[in-house]
N, C-alpha and C. Protein backbone atom coordinates (compact mmCIF):
# COMPACT_ATOMS: atom_id res chain seq x y z
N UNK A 1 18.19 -0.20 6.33
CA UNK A 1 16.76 -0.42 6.08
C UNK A 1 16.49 -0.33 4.58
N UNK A 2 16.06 -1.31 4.03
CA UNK A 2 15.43 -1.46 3.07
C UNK A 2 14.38 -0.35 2.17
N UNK A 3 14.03 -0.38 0.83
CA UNK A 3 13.31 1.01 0.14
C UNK A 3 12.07 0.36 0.90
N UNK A 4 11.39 -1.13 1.00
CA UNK A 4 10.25 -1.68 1.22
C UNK A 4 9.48 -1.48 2.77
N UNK A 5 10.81 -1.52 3.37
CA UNK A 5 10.51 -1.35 5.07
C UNK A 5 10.16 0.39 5.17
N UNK A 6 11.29 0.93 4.45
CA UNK A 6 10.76 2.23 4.88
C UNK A 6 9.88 2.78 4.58
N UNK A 7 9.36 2.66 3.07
CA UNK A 7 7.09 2.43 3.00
C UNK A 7 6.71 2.41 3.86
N UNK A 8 7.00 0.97 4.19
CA UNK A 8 6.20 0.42 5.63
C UNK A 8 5.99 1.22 6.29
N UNK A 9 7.04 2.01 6.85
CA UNK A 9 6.74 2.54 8.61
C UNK A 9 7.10 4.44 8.18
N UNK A 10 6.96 4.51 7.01
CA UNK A 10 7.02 6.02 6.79
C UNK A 10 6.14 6.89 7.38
N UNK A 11 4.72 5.98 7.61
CA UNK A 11 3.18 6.72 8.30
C UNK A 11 2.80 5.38 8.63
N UNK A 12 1.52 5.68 9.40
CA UNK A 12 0.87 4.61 9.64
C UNK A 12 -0.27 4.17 8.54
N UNK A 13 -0.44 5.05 7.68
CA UNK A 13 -1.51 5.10 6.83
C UNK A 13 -0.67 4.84 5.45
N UNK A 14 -0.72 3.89 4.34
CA UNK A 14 -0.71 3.81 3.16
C UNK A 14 -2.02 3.94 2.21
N UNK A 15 -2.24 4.98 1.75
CA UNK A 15 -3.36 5.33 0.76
C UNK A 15 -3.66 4.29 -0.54
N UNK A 16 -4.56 3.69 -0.21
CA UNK A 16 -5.51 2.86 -1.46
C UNK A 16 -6.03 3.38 -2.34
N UNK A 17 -5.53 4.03 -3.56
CA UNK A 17 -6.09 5.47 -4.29
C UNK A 17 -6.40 4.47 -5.41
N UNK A 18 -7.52 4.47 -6.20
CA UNK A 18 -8.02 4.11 -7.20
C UNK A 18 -8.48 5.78 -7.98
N UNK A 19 -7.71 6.18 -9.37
CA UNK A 19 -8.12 7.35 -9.76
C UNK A 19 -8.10 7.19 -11.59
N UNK A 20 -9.32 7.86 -11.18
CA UNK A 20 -10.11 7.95 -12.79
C UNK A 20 -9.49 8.70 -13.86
N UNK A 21 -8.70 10.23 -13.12
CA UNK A 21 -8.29 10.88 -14.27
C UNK A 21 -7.34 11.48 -13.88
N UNK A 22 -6.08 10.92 -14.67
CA UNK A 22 -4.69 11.41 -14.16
C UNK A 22 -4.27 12.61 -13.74
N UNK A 23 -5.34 13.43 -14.42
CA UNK A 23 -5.28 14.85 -13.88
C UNK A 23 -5.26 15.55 -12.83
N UNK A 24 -5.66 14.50 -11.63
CA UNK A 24 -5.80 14.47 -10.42
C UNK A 24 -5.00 14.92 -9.78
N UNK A 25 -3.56 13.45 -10.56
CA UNK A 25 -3.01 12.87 -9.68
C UNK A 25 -1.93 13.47 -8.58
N UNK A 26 -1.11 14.41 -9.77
CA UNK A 26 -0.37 15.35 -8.67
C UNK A 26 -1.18 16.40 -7.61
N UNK A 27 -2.14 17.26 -7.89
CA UNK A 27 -2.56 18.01 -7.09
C UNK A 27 -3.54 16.62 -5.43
N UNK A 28 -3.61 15.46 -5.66
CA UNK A 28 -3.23 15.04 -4.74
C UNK A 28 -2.77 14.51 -4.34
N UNK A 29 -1.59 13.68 -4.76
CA UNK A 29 -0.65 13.12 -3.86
C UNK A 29 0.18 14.81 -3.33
N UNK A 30 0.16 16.05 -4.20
CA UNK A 30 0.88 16.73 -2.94
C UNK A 30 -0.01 17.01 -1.77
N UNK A 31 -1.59 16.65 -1.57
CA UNK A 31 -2.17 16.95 -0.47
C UNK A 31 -1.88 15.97 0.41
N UNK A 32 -1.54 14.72 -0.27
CA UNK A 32 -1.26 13.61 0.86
C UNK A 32 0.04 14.42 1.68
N UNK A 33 0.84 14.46 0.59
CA UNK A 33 2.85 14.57 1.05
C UNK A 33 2.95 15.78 1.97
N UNK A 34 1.95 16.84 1.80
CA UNK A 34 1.52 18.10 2.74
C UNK A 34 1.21 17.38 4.33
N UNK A 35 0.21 16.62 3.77
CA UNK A 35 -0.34 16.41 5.09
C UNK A 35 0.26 14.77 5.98
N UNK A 36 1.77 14.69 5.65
CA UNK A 36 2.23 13.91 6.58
C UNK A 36 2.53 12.22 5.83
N UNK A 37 1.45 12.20 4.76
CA UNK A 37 1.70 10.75 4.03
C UNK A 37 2.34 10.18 2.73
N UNK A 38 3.61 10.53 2.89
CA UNK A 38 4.31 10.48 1.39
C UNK A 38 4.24 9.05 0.61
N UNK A 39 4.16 7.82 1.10
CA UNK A 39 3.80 6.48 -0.17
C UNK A 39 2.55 6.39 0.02
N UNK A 40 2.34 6.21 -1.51
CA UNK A 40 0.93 6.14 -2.26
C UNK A 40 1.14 5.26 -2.92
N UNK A 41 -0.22 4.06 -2.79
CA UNK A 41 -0.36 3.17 -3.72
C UNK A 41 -1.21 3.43 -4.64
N UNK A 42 -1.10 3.25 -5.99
CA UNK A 42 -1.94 3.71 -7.06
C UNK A 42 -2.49 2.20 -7.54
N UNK A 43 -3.56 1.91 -7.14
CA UNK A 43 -4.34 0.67 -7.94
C UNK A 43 -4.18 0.50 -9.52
N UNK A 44 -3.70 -0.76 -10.53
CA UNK A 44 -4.14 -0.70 -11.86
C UNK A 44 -5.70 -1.37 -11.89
N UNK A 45 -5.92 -0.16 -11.23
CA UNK A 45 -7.84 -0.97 -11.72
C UNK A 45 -8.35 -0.10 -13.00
N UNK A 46 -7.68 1.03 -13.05
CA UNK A 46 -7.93 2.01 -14.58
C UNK A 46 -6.81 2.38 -15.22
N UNK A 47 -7.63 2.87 -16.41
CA UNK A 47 -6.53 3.16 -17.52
C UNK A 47 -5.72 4.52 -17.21
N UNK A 48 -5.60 5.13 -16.01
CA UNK A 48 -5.52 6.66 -16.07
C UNK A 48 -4.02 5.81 -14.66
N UNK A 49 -4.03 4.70 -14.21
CA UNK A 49 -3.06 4.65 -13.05
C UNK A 49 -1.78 4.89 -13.37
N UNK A 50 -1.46 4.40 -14.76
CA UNK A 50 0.38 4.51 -14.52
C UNK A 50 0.23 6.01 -14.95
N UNK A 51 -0.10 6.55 -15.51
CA UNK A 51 0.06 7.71 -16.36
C UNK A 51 -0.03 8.44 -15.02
N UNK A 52 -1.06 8.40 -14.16
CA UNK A 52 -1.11 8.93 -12.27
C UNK A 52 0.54 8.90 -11.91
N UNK A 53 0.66 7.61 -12.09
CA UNK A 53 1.83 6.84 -11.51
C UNK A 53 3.15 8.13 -11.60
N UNK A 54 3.13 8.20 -13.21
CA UNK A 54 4.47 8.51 -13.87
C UNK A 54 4.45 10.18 -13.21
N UNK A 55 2.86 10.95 -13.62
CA UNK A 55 3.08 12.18 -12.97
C UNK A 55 3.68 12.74 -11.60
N UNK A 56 3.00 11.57 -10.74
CA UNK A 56 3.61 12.00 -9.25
C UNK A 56 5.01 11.72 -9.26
N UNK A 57 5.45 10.35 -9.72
CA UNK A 57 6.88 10.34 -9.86
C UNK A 57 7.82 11.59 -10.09
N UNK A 58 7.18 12.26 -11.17
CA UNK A 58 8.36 13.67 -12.26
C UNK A 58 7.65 14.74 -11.56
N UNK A 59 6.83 14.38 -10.56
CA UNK A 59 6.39 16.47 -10.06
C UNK A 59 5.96 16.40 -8.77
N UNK A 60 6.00 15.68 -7.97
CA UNK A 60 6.12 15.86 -6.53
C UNK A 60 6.79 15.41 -5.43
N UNK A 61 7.57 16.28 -5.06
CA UNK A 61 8.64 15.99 -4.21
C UNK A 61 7.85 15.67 -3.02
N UNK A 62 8.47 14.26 -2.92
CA UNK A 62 8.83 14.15 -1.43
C UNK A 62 7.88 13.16 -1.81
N UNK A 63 7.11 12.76 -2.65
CA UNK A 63 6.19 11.39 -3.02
C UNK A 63 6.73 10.11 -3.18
N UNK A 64 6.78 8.78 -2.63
CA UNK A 64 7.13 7.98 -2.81
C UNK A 64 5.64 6.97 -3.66
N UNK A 65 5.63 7.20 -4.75
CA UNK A 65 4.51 6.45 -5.59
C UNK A 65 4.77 5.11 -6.01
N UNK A 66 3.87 4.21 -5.84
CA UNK A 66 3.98 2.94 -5.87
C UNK A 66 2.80 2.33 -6.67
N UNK A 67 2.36 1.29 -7.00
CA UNK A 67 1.25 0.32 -7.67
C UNK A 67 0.91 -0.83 -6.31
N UNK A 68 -0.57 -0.52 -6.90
CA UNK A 68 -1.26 -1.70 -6.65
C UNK A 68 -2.00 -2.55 -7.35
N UNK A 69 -2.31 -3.64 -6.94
CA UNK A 69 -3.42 -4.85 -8.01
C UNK A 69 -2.28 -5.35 -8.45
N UNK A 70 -1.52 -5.20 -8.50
CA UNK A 70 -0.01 -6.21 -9.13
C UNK A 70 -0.55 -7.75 -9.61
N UNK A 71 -1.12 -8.22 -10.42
CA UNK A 71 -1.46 -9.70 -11.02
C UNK A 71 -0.90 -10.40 -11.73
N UNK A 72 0.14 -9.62 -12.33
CA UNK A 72 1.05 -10.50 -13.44
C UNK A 72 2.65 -9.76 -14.06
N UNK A 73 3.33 -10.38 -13.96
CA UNK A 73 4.71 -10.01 -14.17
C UNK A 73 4.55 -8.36 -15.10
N UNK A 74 4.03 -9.10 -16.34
CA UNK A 74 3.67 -7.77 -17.00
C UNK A 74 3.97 -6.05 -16.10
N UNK A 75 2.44 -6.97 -14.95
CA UNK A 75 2.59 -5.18 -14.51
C UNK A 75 3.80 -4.73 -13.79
N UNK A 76 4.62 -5.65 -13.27
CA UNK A 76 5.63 -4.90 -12.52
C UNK A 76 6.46 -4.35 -13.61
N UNK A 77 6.79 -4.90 -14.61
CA UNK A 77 7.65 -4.08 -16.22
C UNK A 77 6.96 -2.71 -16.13
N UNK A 78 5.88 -2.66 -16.05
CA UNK A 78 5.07 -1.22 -16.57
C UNK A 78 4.99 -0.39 -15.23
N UNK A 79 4.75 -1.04 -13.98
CA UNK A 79 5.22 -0.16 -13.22
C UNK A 79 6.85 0.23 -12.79
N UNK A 80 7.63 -0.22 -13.09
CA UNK A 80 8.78 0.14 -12.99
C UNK A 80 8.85 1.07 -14.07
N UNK A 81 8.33 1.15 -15.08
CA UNK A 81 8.59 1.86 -16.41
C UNK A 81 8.05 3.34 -16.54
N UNK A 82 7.32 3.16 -15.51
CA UNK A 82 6.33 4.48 -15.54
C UNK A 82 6.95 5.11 -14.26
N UNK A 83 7.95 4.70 -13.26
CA UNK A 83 8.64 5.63 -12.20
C UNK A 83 8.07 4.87 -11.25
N UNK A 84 7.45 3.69 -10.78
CA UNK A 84 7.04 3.28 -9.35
C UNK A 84 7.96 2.98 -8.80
N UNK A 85 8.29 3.18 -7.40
CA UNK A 85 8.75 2.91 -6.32
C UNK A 85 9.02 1.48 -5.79
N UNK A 86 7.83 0.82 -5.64
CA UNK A 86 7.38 -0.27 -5.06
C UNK A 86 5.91 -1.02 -5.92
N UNK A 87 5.50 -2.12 -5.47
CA UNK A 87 4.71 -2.91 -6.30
C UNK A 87 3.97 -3.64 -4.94
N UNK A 88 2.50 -3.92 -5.09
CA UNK A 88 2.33 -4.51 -3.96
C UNK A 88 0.37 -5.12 -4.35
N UNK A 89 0.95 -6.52 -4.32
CA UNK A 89 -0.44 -7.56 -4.81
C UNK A 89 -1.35 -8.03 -4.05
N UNK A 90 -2.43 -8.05 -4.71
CA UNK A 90 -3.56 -8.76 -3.44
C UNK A 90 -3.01 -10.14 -3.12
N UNK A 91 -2.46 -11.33 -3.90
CA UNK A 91 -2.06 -12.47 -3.64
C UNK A 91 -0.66 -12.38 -4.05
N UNK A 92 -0.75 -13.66 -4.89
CA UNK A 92 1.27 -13.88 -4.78
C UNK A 92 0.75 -15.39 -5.88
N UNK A 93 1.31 -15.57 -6.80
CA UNK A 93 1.53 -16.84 -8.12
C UNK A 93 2.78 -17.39 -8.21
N UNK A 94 3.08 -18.89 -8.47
CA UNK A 94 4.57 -18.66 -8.61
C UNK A 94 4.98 -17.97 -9.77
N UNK A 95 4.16 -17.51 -10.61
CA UNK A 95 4.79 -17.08 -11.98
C UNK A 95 5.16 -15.36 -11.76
N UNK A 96 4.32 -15.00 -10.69
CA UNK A 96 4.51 -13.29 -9.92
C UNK A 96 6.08 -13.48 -8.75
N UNK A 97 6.07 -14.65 -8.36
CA UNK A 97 7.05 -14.46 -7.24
C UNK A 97 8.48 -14.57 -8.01
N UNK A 98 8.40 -15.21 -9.26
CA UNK A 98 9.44 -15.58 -9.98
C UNK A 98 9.42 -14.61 -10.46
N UNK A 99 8.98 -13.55 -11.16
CA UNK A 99 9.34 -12.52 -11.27
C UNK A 99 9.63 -11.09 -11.09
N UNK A 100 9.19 -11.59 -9.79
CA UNK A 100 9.04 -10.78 -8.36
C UNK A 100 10.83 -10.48 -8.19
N UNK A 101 11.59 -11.72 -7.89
CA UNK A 101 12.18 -11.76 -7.56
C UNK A 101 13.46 -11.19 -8.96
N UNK A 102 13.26 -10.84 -9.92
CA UNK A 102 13.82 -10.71 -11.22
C UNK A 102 14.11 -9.26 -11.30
N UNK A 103 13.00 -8.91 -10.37
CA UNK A 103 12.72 -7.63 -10.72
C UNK A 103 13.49 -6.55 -9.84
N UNK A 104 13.65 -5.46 -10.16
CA UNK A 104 14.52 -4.35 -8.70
C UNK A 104 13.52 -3.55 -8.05
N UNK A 105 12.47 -3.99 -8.86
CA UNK A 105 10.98 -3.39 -7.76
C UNK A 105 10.88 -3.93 -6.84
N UNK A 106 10.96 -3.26 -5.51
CA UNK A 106 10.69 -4.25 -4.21
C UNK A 106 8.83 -4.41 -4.30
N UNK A 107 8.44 -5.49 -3.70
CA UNK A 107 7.56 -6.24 -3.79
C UNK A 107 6.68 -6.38 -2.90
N UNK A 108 5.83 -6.35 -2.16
CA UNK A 108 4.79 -6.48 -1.27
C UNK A 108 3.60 -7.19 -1.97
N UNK A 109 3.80 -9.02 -1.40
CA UNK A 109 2.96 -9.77 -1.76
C UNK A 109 2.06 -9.84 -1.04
N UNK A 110 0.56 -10.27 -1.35
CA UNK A 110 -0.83 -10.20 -0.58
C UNK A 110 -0.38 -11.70 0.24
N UNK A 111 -1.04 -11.65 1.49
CA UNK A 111 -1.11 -13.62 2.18
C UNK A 111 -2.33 -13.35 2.65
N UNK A 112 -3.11 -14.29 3.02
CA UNK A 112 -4.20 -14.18 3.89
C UNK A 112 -4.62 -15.15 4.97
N UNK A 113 -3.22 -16.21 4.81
CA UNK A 113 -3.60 -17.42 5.27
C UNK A 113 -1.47 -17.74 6.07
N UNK A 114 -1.40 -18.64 7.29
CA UNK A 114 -0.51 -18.69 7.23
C UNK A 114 0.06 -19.37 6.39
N UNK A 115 0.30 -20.33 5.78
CA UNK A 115 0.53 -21.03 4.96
C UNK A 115 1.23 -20.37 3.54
N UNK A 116 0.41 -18.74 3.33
CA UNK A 116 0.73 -18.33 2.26
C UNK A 116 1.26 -17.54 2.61
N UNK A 117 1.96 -16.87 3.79
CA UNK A 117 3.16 -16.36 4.81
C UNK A 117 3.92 -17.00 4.68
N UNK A 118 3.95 -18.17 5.38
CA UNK A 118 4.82 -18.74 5.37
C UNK A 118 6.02 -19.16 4.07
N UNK A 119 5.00 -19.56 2.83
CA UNK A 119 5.46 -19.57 1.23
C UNK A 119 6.22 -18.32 1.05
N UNK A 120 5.84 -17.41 1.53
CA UNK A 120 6.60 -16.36 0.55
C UNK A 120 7.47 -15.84 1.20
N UNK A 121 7.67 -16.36 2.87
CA UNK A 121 8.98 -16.12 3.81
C UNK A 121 9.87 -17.11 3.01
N UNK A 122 10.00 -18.10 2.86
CA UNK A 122 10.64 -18.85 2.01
C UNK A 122 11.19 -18.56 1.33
N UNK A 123 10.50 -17.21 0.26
CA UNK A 123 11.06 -16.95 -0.86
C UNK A 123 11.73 -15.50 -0.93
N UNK A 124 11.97 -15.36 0.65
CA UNK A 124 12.89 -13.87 1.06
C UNK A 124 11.48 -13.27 1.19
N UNK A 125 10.45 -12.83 1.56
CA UNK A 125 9.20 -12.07 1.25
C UNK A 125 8.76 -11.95 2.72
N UNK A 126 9.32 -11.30 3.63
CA UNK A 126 8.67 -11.11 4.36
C UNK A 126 8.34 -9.85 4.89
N UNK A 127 8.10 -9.04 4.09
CA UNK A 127 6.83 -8.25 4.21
C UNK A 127 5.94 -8.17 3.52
N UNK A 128 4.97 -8.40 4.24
CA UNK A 128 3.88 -8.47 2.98
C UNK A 128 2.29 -8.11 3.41
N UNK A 129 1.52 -8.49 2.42
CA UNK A 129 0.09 -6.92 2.52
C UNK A 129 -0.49 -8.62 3.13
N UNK A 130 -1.56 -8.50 4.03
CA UNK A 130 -2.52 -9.26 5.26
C UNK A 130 -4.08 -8.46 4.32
N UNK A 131 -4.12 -9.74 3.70
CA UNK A 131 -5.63 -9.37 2.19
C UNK A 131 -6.35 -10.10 2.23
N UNK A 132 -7.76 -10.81 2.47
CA UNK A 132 -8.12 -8.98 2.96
C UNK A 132 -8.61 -9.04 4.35
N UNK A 133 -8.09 -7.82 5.20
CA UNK A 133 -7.72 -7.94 6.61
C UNK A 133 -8.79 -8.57 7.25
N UNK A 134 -9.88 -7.75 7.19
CA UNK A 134 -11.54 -8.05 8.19
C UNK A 134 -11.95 -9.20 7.76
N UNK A 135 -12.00 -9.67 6.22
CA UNK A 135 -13.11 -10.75 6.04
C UNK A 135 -11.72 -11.82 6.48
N UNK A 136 -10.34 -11.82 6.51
CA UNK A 136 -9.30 -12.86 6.77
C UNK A 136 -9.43 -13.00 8.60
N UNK A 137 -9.89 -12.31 9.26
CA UNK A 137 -10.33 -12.33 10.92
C UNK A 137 -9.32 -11.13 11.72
N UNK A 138 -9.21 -10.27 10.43
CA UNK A 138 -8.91 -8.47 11.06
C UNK A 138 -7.99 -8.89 12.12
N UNK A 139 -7.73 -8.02 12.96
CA UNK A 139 -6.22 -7.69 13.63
C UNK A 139 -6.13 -9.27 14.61
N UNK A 140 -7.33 -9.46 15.35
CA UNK A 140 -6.82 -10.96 15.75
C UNK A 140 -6.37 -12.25 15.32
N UNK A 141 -6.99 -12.22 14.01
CA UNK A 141 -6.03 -12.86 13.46
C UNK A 141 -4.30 -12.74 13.35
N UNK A 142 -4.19 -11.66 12.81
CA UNK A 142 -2.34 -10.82 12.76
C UNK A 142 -2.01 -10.86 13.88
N UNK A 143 -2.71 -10.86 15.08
CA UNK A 143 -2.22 -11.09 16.74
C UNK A 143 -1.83 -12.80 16.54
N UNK A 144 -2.56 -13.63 16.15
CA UNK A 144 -2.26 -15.04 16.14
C UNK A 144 -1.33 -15.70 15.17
N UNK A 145 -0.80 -14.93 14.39
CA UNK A 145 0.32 -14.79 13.12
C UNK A 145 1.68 -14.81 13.96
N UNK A 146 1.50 -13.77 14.83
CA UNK A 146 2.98 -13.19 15.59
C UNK A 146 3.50 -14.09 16.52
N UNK A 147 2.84 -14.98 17.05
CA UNK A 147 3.70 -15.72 17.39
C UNK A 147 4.31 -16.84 16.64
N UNK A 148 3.90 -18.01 15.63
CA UNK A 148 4.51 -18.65 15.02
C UNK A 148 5.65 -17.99 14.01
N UNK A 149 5.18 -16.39 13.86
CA UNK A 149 5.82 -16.05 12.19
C UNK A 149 6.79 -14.75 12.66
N UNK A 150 7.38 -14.51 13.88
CA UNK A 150 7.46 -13.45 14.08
C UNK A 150 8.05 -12.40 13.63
N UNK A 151 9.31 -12.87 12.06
CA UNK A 151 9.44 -12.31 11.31
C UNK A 151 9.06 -11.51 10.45
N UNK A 152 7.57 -11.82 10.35
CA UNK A 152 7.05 -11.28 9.02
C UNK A 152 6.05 -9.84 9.96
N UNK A 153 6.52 -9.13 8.88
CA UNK A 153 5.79 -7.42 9.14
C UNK A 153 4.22 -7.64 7.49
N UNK A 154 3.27 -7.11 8.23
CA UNK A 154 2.29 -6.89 7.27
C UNK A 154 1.90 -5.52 7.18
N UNK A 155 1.33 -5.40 5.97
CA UNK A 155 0.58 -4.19 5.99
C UNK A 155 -0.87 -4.62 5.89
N UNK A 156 -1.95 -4.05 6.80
CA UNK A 156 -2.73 -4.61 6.65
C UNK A 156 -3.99 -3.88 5.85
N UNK A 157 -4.58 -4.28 4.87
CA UNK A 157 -5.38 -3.57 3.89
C UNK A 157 -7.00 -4.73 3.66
N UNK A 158 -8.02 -4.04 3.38
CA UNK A 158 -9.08 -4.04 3.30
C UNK A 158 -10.12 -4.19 4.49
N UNK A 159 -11.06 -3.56 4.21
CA UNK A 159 -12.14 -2.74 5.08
C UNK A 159 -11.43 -2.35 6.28
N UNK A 160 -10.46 -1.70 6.35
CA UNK A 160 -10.01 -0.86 7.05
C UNK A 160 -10.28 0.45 7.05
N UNK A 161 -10.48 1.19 8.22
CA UNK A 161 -10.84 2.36 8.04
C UNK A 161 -10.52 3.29 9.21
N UNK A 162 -10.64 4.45 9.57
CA UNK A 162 -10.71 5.55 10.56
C UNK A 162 -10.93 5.02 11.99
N UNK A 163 -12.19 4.51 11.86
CA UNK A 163 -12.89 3.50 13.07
C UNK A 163 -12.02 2.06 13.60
N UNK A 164 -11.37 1.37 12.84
CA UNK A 164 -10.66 0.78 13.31
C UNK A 164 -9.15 0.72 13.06
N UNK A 165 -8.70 1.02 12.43
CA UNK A 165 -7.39 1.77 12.27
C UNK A 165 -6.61 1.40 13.16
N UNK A 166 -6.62 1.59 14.73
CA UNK A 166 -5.78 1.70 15.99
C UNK A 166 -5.26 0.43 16.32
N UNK A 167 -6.94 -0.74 16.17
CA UNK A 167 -6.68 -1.46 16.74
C UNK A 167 -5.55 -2.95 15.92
N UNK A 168 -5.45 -2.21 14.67
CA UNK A 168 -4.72 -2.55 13.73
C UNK A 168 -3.06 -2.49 13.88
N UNK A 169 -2.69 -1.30 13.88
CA UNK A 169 -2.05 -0.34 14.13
C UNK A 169 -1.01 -0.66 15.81
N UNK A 170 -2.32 -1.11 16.64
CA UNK A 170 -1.60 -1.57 18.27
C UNK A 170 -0.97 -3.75 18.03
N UNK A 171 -1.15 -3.98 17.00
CA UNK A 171 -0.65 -5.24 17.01
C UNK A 171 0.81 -5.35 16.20
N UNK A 172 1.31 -6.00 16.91
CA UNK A 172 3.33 -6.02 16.82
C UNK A 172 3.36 -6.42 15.31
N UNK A 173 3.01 -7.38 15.03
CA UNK A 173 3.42 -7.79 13.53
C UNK A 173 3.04 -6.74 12.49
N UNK A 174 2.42 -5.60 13.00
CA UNK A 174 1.61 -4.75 11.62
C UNK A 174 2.16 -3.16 11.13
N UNK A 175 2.98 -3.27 10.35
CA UNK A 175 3.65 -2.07 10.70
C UNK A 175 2.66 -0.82 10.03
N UNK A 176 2.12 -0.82 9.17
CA UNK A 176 1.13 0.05 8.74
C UNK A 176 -0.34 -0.65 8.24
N UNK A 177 -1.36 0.29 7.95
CA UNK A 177 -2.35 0.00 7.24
C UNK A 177 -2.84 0.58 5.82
N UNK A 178 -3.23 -0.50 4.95
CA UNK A 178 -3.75 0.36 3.75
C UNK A 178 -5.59 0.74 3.74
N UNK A 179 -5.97 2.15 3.21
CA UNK A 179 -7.04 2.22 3.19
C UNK A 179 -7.29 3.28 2.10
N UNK A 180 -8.72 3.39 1.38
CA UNK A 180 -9.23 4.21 0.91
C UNK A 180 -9.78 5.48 1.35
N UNK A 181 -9.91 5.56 2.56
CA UNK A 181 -10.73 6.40 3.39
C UNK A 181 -10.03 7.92 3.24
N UNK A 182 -8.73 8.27 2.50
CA UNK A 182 -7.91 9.13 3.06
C UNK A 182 -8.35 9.96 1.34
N UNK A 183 -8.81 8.70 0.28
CA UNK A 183 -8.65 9.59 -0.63
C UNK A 183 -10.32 9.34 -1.11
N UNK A 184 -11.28 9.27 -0.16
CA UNK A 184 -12.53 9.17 -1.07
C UNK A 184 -12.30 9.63 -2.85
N UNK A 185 -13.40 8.94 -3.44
CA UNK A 185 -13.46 9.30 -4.86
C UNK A 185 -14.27 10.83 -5.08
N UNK A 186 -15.39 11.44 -3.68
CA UNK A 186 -15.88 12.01 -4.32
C UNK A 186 -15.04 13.38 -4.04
N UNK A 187 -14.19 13.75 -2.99
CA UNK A 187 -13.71 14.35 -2.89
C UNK A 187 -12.18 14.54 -3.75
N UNK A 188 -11.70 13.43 -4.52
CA UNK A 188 -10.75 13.54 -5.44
C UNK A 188 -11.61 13.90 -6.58
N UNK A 189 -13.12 13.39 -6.91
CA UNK A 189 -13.48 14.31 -8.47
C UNK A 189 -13.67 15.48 -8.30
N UNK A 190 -14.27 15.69 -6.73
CA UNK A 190 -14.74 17.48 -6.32
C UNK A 190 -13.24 18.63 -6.22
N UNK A 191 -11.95 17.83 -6.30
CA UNK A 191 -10.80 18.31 -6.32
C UNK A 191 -10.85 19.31 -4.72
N UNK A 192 -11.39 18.23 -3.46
CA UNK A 192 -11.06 18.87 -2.65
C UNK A 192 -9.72 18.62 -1.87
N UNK A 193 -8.73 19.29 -1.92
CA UNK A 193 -7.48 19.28 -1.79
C UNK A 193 -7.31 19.31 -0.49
N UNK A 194 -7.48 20.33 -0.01
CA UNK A 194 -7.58 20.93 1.38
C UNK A 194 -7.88 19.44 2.62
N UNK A 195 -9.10 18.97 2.07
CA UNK A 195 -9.88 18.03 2.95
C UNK A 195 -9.37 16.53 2.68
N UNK A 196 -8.51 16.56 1.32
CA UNK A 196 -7.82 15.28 1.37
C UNK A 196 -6.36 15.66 2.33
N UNK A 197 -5.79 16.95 2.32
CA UNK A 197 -4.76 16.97 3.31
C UNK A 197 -5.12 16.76 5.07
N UNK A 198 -6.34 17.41 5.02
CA UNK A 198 -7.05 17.09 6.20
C UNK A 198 -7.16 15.38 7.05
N UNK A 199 -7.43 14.73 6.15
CA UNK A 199 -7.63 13.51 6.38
C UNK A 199 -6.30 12.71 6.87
N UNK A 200 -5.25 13.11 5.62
CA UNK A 200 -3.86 12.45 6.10
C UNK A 200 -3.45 12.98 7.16
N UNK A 201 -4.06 14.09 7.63
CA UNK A 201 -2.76 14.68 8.76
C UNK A 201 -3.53 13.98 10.04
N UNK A 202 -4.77 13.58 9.93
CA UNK A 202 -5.22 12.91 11.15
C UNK A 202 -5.09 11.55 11.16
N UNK A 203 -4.65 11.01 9.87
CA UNK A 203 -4.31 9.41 9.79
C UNK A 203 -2.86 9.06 10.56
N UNK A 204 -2.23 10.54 10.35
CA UNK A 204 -0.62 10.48 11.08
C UNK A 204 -1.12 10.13 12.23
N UNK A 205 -1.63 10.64 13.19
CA UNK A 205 -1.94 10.22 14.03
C UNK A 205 -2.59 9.23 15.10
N UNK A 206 -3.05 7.74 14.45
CA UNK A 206 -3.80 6.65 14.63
C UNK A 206 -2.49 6.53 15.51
N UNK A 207 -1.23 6.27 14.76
CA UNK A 207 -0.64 5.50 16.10
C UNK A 207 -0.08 6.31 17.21
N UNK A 208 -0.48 6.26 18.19
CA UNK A 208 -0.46 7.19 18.89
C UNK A 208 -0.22 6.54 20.44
């Protein structure tokens, strides 16, 4: 098994963490890794992510830290550089897949369409992030994927949440889900630790 597959199916929950101040970052990814969810995707939507990135990498065991927003070759250099794990984009460019493929970062490209499944099975890529899940027609859609594509494993990410989670979660092609819900922002500025471990240890449990 692959470093990419075993992300995949390490939990059912992959954390969508967007964080403001690196200072955060270890005291929670160890609340995640406490509470059952060791890969974390760290969004580059701010200036504080790789520096997030690099900390969890060098100080918490048992963290498998990764990037998200992946848009351009660039960032996979900088996330590999800063200790990421894995790399994983809302879409897929040929100028990202070409260097996708260059790279020893395993890769998790965004599709939303079969067509753009299908492209990046082509290009060895078949696992990949189902972006964005609800407004793309949420798990029935990924039910109508599995039979033409039945190769391809997704992770499925956006407006996903607690509430639907399961029904995500109960379809064959989907091996995990990504969401924000595990690391609200206000409880990562309030540095509630406790209640972000809280959350993961009940996300372990969606598939059930």
């Amino acid at each position: 098994m692959g470093l990419l597959e075993s992300v995949l199916h390490v939990a059912p929950v992959m954390p969508v963490v967007v964080i403001e101040d690196a200072r955060h970052a270890v005291s929670m990814a160890r609340a995640l890794v406490a509470g059952g969810i060791p890969a974390i995707e760290i969004t580059l939507r701010t200036r504080a992510a790789l520096d997030a990135v690099r900390a969890i990498a060098n100080e918490v065991e048992g963290a498998i830290v990764g990037v998200g927003t992946v848009r351009k070759p660039q960032d996979l250099l900088d996330a590999q550089q800063a200790g990421a794990r894995f790399a994983v984009s809302p879409g897929s460019t040929p100028d990202l897949i070409a260097a996708a493929k260059d790279s020893p970062l395993p890769w998790l490209p965004g599709a939303a369409t079969a067509s753009e499944a299908m492209t990046l099975s082509e290009h060895g890529f078949i696992f990949q992030k189902f972006f964005p899940a609800e407004a793309a027609g949420g798990a029935a859609a990924l039910r109508s994927l599995h039979g033409p594509l039945p190769e391809i494993r997704f992770c499925a990410t956006g407006g996903i949440g607690a509430h639907n989670a399961r029904d995500y979660l109960a379809t064959p092609n989907v091996a995990c889900v990504g969401g924000s819900w595990i690391t609200p922002s206000r409880l990562v500025a309030a540095e509630e630790w406790g209640a972000i471990e809280a959350l993961a240890r009940a996300a372990t449990l969606l598939r059930a």
